[in-house]
N, C-alpha and C. Protein backbone atom coordinates (compact mmCIF):
# COMPACT_ATOMS: atom_id res chain seq x y z
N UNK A 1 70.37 6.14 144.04
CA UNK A 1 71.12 4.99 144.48
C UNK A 1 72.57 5.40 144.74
N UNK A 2 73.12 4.76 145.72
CA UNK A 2 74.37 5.10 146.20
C UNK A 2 75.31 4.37 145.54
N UNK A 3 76.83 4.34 144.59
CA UNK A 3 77.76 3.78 144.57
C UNK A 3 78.25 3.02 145.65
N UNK A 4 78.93 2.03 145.20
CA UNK A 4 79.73 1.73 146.33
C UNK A 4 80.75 2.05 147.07
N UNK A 5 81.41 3.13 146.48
CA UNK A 5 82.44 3.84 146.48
C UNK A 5 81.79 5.35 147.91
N UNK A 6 81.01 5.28 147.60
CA UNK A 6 80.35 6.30 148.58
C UNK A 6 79.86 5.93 150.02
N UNK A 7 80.32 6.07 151.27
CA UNK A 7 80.00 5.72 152.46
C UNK A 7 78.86 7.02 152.95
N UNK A 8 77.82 6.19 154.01
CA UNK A 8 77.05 7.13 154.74
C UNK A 8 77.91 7.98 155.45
N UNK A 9 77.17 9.28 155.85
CA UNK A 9 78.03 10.09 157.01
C UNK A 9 78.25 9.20 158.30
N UNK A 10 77.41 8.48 158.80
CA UNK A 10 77.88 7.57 159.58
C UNK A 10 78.78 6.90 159.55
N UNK A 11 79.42 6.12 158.57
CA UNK A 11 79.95 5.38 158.25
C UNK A 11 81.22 6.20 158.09
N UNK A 12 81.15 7.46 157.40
CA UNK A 12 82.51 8.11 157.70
C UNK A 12 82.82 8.82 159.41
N UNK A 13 81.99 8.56 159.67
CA UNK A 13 81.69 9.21 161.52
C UNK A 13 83.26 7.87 162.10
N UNK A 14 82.14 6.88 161.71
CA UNK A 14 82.97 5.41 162.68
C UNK A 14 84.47 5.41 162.12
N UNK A 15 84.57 5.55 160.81
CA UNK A 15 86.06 5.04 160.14
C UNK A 15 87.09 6.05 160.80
N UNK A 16 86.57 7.67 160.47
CA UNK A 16 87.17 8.66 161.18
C UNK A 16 87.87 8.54 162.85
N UNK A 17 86.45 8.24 163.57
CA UNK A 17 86.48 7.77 165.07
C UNK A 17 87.55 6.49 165.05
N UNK A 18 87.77 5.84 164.45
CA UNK A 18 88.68 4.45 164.35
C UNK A 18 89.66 4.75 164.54
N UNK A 19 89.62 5.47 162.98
CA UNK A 19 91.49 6.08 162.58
C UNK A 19 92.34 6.72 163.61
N UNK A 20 91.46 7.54 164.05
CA UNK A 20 92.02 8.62 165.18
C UNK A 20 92.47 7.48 166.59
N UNK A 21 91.48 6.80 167.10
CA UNK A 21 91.65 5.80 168.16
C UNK A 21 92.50 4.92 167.97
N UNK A 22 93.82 4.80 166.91
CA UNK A 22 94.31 3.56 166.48
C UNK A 22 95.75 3.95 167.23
N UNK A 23 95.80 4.92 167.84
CA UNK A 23 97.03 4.99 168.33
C UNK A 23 96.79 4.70 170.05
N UNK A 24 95.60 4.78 170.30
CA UNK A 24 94.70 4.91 171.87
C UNK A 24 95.51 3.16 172.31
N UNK A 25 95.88 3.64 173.77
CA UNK A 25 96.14 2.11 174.34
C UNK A 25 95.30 1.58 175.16
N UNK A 26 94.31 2.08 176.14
CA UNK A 26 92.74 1.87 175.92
C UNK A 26 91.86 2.53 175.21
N UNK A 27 91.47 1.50 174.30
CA UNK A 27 90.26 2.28 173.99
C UNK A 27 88.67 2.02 174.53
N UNK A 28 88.80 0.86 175.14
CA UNK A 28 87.66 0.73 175.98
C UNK A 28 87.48 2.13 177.10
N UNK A 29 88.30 2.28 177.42
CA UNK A 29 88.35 3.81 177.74
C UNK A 29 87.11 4.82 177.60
N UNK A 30 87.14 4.81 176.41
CA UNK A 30 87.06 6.06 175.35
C UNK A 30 85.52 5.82 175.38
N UNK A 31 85.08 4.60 175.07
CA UNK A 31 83.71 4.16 175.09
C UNK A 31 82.76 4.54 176.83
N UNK A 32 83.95 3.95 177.62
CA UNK A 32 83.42 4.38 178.95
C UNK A 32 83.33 6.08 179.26
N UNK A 33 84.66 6.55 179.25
CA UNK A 33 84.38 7.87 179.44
C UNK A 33 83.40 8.49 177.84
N UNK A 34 82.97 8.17 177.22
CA UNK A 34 81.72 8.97 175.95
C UNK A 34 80.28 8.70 177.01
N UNK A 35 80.44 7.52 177.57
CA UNK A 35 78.74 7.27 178.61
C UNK A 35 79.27 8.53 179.76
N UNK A 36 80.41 8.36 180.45
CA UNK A 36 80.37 8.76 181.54
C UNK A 36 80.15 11.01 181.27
N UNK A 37 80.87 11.36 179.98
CA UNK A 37 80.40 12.75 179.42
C UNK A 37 78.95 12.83 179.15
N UNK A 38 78.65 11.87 178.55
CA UNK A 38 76.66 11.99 178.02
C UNK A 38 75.75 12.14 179.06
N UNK A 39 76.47 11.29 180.42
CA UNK A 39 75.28 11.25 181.51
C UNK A 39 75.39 12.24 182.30
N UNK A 40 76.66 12.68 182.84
CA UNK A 40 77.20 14.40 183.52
C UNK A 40 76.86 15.42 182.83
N UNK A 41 76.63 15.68 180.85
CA UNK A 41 76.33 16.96 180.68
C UNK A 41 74.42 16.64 180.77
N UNK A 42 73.72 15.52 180.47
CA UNK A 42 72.46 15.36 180.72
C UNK A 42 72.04 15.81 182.16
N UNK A 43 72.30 15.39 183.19
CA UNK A 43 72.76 15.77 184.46
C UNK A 43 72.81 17.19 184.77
N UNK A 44 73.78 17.90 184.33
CA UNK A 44 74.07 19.24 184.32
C UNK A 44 73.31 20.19 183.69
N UNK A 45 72.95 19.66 182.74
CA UNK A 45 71.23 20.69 182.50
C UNK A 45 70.17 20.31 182.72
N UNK A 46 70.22 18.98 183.24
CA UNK A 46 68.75 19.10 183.67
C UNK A 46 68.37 19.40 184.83
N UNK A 47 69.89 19.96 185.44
CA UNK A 47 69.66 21.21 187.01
C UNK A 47 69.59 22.22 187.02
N UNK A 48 69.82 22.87 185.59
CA UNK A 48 69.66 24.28 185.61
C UNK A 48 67.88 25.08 185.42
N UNK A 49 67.54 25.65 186.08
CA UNK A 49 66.11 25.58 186.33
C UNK A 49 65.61 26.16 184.93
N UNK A 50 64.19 25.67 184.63
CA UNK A 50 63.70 26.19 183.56
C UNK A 50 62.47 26.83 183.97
N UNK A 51 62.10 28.00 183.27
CA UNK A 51 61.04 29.06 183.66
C UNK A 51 60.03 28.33 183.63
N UNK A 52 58.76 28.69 184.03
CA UNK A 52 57.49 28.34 184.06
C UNK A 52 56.39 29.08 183.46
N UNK A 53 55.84 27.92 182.51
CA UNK A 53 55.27 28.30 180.95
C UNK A 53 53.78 27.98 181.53
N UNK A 54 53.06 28.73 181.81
CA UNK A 54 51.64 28.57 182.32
C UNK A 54 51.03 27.41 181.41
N UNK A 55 51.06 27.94 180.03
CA UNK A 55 50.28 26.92 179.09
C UNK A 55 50.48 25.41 178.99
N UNK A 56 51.71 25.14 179.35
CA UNK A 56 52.40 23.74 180.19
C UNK A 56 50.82 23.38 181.22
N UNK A 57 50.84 23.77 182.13
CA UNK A 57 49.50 23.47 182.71
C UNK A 57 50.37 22.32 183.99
N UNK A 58 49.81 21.38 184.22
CA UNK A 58 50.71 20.49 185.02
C UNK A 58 51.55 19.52 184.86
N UNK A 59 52.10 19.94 183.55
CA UNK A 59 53.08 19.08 182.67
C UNK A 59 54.13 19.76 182.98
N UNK A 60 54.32 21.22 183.90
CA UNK A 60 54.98 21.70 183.71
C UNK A 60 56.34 21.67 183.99
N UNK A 61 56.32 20.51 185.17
CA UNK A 61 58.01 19.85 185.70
C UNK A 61 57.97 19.21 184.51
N UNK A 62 57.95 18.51 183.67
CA UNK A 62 58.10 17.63 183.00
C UNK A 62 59.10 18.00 181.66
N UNK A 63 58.80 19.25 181.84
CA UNK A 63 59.69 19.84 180.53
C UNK A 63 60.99 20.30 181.48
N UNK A 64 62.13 20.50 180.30
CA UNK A 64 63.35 21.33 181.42
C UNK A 64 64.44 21.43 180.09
N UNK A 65 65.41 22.04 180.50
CA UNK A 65 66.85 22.21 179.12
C UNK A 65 66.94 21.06 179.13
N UNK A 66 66.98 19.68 179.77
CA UNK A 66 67.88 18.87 179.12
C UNK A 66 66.25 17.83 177.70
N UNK A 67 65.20 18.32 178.04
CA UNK A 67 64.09 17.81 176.62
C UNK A 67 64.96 18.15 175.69
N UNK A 68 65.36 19.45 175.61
CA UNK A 68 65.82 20.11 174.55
C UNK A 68 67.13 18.95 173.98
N UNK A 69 67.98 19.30 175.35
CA UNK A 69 69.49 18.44 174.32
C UNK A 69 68.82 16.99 173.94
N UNK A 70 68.00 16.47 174.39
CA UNK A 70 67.92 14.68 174.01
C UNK A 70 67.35 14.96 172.87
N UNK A 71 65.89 16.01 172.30
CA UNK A 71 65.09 16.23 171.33
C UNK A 71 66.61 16.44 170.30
N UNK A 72 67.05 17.23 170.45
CA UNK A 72 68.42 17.82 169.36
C UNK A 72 68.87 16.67 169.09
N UNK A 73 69.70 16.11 170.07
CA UNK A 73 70.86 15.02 169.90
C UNK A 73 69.56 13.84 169.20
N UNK A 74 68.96 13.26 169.98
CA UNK A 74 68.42 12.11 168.70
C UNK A 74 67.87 12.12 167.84
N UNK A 75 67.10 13.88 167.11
CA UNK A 75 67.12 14.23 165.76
C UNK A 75 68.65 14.28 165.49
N UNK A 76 69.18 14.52 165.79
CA UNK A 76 71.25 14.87 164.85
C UNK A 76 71.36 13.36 164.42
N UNK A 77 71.08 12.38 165.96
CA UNK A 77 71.50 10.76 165.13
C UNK A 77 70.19 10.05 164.44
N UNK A 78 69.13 10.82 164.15
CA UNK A 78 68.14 9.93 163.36
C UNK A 78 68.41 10.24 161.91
N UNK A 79 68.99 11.70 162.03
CA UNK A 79 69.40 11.63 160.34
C UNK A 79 70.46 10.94 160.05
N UNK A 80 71.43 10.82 160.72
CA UNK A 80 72.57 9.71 160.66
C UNK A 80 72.24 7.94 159.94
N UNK A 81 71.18 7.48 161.22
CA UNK A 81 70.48 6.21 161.25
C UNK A 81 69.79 6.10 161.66
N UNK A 82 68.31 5.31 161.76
CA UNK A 82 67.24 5.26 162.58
C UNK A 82 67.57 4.52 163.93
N UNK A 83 68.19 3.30 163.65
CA UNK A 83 68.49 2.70 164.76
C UNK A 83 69.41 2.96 165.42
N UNK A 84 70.47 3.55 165.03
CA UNK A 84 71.19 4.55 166.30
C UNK A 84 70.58 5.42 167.36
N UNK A 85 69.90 6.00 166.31
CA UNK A 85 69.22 6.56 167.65
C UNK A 85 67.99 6.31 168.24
N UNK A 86 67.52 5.13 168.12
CA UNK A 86 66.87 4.07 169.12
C UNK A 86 67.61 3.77 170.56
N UNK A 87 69.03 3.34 169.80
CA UNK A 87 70.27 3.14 171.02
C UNK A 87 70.50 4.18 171.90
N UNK A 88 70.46 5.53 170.66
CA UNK A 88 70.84 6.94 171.90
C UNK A 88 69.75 7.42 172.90
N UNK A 89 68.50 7.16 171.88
CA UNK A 89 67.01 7.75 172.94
C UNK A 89 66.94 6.48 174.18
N UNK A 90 67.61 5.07 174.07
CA UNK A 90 67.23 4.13 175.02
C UNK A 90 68.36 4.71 176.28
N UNK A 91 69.41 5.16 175.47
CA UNK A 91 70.53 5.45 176.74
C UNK A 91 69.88 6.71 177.75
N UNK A 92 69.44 7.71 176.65
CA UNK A 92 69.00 8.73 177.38
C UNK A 92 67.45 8.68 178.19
N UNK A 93 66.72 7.43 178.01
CA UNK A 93 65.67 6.81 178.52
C UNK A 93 66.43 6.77 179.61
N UNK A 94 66.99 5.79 180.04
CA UNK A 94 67.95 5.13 181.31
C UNK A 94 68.61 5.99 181.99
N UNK A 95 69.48 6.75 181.84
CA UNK A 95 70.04 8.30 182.34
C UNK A 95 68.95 9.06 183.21
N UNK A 96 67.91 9.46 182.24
CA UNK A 96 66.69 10.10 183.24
C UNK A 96 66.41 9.34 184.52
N UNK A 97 66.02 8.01 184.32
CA UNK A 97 65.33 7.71 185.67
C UNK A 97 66.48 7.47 186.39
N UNK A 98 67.93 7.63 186.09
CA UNK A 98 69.26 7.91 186.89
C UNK A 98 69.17 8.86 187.71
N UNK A 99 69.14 10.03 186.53
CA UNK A 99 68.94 11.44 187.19
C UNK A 99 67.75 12.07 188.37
N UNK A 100 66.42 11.57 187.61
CA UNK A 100 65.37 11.02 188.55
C UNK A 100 65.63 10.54 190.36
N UNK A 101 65.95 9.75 189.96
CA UNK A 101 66.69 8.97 191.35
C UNK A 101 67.81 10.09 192.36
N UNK A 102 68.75 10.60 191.72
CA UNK A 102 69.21 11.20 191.96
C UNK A 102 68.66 12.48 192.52
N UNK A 103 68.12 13.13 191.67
CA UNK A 103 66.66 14.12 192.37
C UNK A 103 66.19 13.86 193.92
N UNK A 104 65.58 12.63 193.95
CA UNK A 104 65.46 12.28 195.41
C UNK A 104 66.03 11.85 195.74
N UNK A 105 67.63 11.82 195.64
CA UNK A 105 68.30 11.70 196.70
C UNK A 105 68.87 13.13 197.31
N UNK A 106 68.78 13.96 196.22
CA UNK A 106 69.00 15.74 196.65
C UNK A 106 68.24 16.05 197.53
N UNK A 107 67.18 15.24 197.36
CA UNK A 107 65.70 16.21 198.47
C UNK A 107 66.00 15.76 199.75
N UNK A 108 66.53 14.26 199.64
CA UNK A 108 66.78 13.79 201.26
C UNK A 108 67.68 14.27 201.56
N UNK A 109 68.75 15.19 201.45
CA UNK A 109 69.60 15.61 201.63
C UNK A 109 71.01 15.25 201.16
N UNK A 110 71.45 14.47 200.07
CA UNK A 110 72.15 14.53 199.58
C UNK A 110 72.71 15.34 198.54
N UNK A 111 73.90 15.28 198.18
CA UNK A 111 74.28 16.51 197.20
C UNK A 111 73.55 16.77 196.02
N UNK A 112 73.65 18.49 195.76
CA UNK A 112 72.94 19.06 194.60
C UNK A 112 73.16 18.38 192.99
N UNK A 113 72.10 18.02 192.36
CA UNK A 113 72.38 17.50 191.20
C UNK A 113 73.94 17.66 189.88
N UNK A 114 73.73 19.26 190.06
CA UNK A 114 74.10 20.20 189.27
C UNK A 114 75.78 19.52 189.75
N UNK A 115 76.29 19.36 191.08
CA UNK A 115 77.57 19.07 191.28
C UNK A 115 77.51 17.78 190.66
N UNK A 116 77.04 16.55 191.37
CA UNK A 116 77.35 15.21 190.41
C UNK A 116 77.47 15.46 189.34
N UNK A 117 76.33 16.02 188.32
CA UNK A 117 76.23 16.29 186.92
C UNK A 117 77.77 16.71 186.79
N UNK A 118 78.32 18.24 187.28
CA UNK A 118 79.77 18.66 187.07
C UNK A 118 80.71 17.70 186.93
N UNK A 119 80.77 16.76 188.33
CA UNK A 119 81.91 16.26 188.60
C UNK A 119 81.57 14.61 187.37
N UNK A 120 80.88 14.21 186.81
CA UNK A 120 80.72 13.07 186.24
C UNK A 120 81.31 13.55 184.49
N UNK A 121 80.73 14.91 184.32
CA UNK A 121 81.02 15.53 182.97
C UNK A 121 82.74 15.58 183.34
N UNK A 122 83.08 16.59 184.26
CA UNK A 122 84.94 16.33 184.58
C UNK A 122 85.25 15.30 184.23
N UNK A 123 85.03 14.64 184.99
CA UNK A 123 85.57 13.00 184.91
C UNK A 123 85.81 12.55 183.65
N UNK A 124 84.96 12.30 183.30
CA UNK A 124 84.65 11.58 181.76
C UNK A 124 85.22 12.66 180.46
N UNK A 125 85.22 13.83 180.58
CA UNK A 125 86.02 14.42 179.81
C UNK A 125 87.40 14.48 179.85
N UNK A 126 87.74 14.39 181.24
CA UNK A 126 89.55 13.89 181.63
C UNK A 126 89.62 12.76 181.25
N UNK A 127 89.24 11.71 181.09
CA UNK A 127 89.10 10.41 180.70
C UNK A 127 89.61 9.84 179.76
N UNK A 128 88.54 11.56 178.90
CA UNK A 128 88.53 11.32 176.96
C UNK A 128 89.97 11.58 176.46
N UNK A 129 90.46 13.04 177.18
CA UNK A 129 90.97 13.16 176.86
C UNK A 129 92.48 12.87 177.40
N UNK A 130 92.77 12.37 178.56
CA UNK A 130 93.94 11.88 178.86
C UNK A 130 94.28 10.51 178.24
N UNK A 131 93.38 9.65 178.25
CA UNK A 131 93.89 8.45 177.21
C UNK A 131 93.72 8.47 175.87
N UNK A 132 93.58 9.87 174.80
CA UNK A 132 93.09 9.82 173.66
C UNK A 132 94.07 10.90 173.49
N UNK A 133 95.51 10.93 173.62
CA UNK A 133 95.79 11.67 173.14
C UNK A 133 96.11 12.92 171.46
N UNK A 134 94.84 11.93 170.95
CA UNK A 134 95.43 12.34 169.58
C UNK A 134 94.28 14.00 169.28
N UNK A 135 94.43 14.53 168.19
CA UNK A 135 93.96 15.66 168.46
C UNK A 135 92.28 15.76 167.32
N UNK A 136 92.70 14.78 166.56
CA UNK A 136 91.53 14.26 165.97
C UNK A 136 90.19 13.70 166.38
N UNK A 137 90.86 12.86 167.69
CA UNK A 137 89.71 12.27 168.46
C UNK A 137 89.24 13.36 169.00
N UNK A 138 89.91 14.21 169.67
CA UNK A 138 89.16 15.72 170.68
C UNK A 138 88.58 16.18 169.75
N UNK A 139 88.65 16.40 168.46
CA UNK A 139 87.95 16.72 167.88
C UNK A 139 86.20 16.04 167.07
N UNK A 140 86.67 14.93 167.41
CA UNK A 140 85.09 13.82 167.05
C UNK A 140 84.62 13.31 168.59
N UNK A 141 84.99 14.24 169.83
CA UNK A 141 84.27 13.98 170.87
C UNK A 141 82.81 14.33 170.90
N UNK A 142 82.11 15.56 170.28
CA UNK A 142 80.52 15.46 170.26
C UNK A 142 79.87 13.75 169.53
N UNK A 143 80.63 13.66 168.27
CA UNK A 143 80.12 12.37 167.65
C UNK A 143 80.22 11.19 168.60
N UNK A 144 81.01 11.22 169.56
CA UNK A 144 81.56 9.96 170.16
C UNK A 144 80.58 9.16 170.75
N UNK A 145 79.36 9.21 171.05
CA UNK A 145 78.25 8.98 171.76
C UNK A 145 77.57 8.32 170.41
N UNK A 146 77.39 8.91 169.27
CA UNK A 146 77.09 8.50 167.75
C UNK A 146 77.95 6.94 167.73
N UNK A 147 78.97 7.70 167.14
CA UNK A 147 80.04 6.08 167.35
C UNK A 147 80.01 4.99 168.57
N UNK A 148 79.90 5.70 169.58
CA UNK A 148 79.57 4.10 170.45
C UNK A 148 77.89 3.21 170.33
N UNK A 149 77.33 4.04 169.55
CA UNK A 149 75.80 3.24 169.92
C UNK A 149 75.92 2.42 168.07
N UNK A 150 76.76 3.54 167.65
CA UNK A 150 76.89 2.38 166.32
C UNK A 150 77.62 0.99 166.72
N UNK A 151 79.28 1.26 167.27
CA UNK A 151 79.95 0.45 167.57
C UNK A 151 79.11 -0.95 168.63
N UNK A 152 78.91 -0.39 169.42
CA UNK A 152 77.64 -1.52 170.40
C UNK A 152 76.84 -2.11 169.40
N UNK A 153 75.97 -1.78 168.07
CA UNK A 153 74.93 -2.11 167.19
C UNK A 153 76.31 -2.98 166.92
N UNK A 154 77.17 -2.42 165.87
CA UNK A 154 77.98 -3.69 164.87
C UNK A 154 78.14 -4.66 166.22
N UNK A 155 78.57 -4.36 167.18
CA UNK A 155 79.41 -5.75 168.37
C UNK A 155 78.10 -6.80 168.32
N UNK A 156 77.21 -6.95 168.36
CA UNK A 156 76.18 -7.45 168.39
C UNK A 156 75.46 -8.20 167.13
N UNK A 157 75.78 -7.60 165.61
CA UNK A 157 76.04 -7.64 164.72
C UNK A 157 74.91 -7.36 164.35
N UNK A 158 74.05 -6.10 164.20
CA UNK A 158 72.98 -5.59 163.92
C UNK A 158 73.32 -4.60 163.26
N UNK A 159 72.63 -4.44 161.63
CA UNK A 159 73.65 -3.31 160.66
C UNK A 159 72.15 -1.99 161.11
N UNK A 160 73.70 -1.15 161.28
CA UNK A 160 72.60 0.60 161.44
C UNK A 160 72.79 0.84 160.60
């Protein structure tokens, strides 16, 4: 049993993420550019080609680097909370058939994935870090994606 005196790592994730953002003059910002980094680096590997594993069989598009980062990242937030990363696997649900889409729009001849992916990860990392100037927050930018699917859960008032 936990004291009360003792917070989850989550819970020190958000207070941390707070503290640091308390000097931020948007911080809606911060929330936008954390989606707009999550969906450019998802993006960005899921253009980099992945070899072909015979034993795959005809599943074999189906796998690619970015299985890997979503498998990682929503084991990292299921030990955190379960329902966080319900929120993170639903975001990264939605992203794919983004990226998806995007796919065929490469084939019809629009630009290569791998650039959007670039230029959306730029973006959103200039984002983070031009309105966040503090050095704490650059430093809880991997978590930041953690903290917004918590922060969205509390706005709603659903305890993770």
């Amino acid at each position: 049993m936990r004291s009360s005196t003792q917070q989850r790592p989550i819970d020190r994730m958000v207070s941390q993420f707070d503290q640091a953002q308390a000097t931020s003059r948007y911080p809606v910002l911060t929330y936008v550019a954390t989606v707009l980094i999550m969906f450019g680096l998802l993006a960005f590997v899921w253009a980099i080609p992945f070899p072909h594993i015979p034993f795959l069989g005809k599943y074999n598009g189906f796998v690619n680097w970015a299985s890997f980062l979503i498998a990682g990242f929503v084991y990292y937030a299921l030990k955190l909370s379960p329902v966080v990363s319900y929120v993170v696997l639903f975001f990264f649900f939605a992203s794919s058939y983004l990226i998806i889409q995007l796919e065929y729009w490469q084939k019809a001849g629009g630009p290569a994935l791998w650039i959007i992916g670039g230029v959306v990860l730029t973006l959103g990392i200039s984002t983070f870090l031009i309105f966040n100037k503090n050095k704490d927050l650059s430093r809880l930018l991997f978590v930041s994606p953690i903290v917004t699917a918590a922060k969205l859960l509390s706005s709603v008032k659903v305890k993770y």
